[in-house]
C-alpha atoms as a PDB file:
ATOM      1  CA  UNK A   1     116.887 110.473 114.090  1.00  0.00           C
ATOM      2  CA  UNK A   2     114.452 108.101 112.196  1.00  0.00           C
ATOM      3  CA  UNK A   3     116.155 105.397 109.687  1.00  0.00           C
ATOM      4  CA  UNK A   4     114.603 103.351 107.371  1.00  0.00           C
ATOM      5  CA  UNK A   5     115.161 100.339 105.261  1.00  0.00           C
ATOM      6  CA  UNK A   6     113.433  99.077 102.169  1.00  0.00           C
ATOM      7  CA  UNK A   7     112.426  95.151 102.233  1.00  0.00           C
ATOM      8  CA  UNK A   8     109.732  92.808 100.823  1.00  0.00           C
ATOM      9  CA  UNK A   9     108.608  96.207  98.872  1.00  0.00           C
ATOM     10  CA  UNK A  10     108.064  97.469 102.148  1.00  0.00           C
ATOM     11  CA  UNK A  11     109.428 100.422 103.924  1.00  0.00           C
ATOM     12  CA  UNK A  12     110.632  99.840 107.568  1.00  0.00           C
ATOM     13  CA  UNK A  13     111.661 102.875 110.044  1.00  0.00           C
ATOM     14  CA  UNK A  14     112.247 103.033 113.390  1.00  0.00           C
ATOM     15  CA  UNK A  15     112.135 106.787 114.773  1.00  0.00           C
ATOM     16  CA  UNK A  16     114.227 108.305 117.206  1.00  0.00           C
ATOM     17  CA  UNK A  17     111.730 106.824 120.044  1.00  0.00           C
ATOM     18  CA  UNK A  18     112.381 103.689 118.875  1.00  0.00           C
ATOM     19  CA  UNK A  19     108.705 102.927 117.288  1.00  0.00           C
ATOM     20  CA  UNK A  20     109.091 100.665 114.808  1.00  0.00           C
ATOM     21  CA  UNK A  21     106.743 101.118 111.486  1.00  0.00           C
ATOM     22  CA  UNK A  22     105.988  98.999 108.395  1.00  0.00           C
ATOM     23  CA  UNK A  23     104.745 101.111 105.261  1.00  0.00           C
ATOM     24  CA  UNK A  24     103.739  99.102 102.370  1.00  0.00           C
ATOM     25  CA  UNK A  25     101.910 101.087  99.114  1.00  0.00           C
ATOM     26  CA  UNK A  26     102.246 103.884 100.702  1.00  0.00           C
ATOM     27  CA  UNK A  27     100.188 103.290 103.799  1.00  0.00           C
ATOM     28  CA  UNK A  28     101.075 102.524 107.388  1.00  0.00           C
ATOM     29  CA  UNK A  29     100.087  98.707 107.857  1.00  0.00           C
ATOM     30  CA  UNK A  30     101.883  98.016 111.199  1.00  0.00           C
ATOM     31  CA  UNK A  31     103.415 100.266 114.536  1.00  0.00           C
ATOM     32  CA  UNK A  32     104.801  99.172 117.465  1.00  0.00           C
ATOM     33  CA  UNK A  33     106.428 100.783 120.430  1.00  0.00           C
ATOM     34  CA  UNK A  34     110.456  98.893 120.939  1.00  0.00           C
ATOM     35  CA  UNK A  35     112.426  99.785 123.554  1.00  0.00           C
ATOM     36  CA  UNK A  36     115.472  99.748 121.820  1.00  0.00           C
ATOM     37  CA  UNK A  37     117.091 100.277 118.297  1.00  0.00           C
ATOM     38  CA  UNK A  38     116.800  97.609 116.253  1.00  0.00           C
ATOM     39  CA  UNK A  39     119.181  96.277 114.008  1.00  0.00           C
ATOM     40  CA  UNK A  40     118.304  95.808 110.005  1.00  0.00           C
ATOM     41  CA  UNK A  41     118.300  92.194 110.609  1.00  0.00           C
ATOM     42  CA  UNK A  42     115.498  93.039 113.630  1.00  0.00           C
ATOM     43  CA  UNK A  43     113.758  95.150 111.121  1.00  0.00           C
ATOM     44  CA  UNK A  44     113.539  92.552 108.611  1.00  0.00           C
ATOM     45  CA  UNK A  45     111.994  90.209 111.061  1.00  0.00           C
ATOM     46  CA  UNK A  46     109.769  92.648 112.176  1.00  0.00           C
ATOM     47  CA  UNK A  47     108.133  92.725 108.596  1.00  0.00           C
ATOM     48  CA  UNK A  48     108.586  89.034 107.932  1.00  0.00           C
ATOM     49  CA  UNK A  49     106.031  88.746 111.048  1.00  0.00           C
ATOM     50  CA  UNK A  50     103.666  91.157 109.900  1.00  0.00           C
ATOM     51  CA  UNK A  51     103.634  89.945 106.430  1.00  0.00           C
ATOM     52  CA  UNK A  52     104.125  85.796 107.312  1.00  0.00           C
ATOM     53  CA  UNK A  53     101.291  85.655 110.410  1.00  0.00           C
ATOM     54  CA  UNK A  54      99.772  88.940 111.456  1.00  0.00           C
ATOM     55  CA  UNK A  55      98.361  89.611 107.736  1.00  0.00           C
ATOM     56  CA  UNK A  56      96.902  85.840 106.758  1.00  0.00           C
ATOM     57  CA  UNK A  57      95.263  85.977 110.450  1.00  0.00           C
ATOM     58  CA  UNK A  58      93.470  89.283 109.623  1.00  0.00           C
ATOM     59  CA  UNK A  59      92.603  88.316 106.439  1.00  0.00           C
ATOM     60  CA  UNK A  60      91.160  85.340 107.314  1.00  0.00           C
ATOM     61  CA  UNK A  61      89.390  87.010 110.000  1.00  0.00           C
ATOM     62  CA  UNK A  62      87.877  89.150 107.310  1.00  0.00           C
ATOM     63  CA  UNK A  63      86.727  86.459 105.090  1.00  0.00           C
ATOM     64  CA  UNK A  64      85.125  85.071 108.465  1.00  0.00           C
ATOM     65  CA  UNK A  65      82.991  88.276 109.101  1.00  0.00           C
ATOM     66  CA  UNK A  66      81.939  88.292 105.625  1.00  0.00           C
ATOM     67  CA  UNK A  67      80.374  84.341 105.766  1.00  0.00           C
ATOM     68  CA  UNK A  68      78.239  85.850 109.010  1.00  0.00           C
END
């Protein structure tokens, strides 16, 4: 059974196989394989790390590849 939970106007689910997946506009932005179920509080953190360091780093990277 998947759940979800809306946060940072992102949607966060976690399906029955315990992958874990961030939509935000209405595109996946970030998967990962768990291997177990998360809580809501491990959900939130999940997207606080994709939104806090993984997203700056690729943009940045971007911006990079563009100077080149």
């Amino acid at each position: 059974m998947n759940r979800e939970i809306k946060y940072r106007d992102c949607i966060v689910s976690q399906a029955s196989n315990n992958h874990v997946m961030i939509i935000k506009d209405g595109e996946s932005v970030f998967h990962a394989e768990v291997d177990k179920k998360l809580t809501d509080e491990e959900l939130k953190v999940n997207v606080d790390f994709y939104l806090d360091v993984l997203l700056p780093s690729i943009d940045e990277s971007e911006a990079e590849n563009v100077k080149d």
